[in-house]
Protein backbone atom coordinates (compact mmCIF):
# COMPACT_ATOMS: atom_id res chain seq x y z
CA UNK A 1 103.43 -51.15 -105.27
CA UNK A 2 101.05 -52.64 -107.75
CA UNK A 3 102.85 -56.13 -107.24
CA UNK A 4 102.20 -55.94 -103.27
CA UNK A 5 98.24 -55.10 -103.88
CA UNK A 6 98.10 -58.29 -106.05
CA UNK A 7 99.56 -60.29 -102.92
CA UNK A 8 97.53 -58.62 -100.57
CA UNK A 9 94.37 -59.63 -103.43
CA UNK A 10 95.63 -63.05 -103.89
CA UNK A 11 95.87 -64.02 -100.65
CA UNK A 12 92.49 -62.39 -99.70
CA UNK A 13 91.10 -64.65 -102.36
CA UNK A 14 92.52 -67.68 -101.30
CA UNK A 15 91.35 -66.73 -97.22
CA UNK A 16 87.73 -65.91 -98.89
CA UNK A 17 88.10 -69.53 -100.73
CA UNK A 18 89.16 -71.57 -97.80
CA UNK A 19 86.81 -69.71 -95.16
CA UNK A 20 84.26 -70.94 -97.43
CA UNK A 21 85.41 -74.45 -98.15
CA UNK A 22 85.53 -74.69 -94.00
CA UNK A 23 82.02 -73.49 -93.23
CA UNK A 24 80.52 -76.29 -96.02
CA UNK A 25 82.22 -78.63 -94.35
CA UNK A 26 81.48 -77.63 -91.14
CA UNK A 27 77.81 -77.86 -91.94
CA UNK A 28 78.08 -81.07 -93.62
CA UNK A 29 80.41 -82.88 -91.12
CA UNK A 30 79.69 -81.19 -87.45
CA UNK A 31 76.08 -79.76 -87.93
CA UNK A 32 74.03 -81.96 -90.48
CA UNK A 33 75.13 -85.36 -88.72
CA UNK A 34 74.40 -83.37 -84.94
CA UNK A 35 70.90 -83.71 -86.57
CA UNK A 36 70.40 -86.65 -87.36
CA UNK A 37 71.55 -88.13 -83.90
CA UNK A 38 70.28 -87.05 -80.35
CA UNK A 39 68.21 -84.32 -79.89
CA UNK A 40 66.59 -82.90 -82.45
CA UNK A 41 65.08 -79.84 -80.87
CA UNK A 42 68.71 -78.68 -79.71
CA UNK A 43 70.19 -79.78 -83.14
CA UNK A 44 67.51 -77.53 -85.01
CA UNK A 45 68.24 -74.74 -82.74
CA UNK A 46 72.02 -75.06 -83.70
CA UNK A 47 70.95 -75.12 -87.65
CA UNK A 48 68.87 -71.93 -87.07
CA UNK A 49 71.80 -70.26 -85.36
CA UNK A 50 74.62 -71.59 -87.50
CA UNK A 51 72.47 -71.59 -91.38
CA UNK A 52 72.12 -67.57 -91.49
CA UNK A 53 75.83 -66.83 -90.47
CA UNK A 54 77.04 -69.26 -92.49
CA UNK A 55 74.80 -67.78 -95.43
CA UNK A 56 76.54 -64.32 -94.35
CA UNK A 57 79.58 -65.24 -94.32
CA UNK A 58 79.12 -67.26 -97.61
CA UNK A 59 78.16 -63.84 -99.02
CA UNK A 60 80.70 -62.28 -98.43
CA UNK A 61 83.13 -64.52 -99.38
CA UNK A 62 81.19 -65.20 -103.03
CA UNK A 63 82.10 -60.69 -103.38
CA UNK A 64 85.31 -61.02 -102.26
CA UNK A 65 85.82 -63.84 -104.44
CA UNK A 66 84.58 -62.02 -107.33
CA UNK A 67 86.55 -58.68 -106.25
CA UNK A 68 89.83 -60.23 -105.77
CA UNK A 69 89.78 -62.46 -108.81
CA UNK A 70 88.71 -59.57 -111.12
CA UNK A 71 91.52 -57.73 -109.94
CA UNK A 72 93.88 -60.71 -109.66
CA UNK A 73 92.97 -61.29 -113.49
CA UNK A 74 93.24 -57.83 -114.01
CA UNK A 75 96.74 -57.16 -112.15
CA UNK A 76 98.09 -60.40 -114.54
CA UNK A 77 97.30 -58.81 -117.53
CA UNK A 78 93.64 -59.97 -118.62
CA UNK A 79 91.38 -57.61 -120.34
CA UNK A 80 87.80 -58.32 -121.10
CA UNK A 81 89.38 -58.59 -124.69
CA UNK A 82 91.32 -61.54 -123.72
CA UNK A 83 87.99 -63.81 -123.21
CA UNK A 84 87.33 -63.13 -127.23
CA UNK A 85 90.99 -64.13 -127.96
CA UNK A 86 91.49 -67.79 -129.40
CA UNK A 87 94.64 -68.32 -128.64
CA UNK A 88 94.29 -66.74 -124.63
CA UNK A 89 91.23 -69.19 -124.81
CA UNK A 90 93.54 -72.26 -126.00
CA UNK A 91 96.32 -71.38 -122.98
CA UNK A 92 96.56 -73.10 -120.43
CA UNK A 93 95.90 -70.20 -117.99
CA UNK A 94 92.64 -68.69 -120.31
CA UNK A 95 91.32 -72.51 -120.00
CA UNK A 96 92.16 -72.71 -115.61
CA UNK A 97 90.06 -69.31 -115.83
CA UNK A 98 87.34 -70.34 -117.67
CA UNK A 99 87.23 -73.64 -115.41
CA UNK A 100 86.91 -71.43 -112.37
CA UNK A 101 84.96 -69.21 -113.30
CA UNK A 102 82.58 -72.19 -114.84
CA UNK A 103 82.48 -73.62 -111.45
CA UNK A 104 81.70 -70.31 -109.37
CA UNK A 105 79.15 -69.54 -111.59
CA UNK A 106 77.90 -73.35 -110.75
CA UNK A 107 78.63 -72.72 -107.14
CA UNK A 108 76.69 -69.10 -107.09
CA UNK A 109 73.91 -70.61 -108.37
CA UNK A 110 73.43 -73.69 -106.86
CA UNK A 111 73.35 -71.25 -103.70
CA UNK A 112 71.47 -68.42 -105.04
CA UNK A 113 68.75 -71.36 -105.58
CA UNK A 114 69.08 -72.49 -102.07
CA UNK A 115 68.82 -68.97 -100.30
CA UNK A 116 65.79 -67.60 -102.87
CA UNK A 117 64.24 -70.59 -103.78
CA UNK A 118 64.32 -73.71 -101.70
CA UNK A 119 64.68 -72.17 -98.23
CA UNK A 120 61.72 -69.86 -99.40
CA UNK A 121 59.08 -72.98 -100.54
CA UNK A 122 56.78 -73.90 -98.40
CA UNK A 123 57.63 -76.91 -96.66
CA UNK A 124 54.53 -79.20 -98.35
CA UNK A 125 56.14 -78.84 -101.72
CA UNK A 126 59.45 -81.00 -100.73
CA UNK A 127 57.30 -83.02 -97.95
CA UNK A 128 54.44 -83.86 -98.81
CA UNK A 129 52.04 -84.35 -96.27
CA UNK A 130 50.11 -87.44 -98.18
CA UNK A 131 53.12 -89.18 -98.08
CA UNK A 132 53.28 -92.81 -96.33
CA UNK A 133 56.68 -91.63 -94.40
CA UNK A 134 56.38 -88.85 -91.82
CA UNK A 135 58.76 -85.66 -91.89
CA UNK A 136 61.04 -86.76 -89.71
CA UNK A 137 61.36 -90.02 -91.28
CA UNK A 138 62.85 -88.69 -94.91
CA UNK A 139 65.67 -87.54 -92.79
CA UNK A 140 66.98 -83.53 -92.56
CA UNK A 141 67.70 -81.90 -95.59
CA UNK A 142 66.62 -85.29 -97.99
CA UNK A 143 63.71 -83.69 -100.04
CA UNK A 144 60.43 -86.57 -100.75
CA UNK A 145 59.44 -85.72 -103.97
CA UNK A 146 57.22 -88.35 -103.97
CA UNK A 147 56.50 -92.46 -102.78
């Protein structure tokens, strides 16, 4: 029984990862080049509808992520123990953990600092208005920190 939960976990976590994966590149290969071409008002309008579900469902993925793969280390035999344990640390499998956990932690807060921080800051602060280029000249989502 325990062995079928740790499917069912596993292959949550690897539907969480790839749903994720897909909706980045969505956003960086459908959306953020529909801006930069045509019209802009309608391409906004699609970044204000597509940004927050895509947030959502980013969410959600980033706790099932983190549920499953607590579990999944969990169901395999890991302990919090293990992360003080030299030789699980040497292992190949305590180092492929460390590496992904290393980069979700990257990955959290890279977006964590996007959602709370630079979505929140007032537009002057990444564009300035004394600059010689206009807005709409640095290009969508290319911060001006400066001529």
């Amino acid at each position: 029984m325990l062995y079928t939960i740790y499917l069912l976990s596993a292959w949550l976590h690897i539907l969480a990862a790839i749903t994720w994966v897909g909706g980045m590149f969505t956003l960086l290969l459908v959306v953020v080049p529909s801006l930069r071409r045509g019209d802009r008002a309608q391409a906004a309008a699609m970044l204000r509808d597509t940004g927050p579900r895509l947030r959502d469902i980013g969410r959600i993925c980033f706790g099932l992520l983190a549920i499953t793969g607590t579990f999944n280390l969990w169901a395999r035999g890991v302990r919090l123990s293990s992360f003080g344990s030299a030789a699980w640390l040497a292992s190949p499998f305590g180092r492929a953990v460390l590496w992904k956990l290393g980069v979700f932690g990257v990955i959290l807060g890279v977006s964590a600092a996007h959602d709370f921080i630079w979505v929140h800051a007032p537009p002057s602060q990444f564009w300035p208005t004394h600059s010689r280029r206009k807005r709409s000249e640095c290009g969508v989502g290319r911060p001006t920190w400066g001529d």
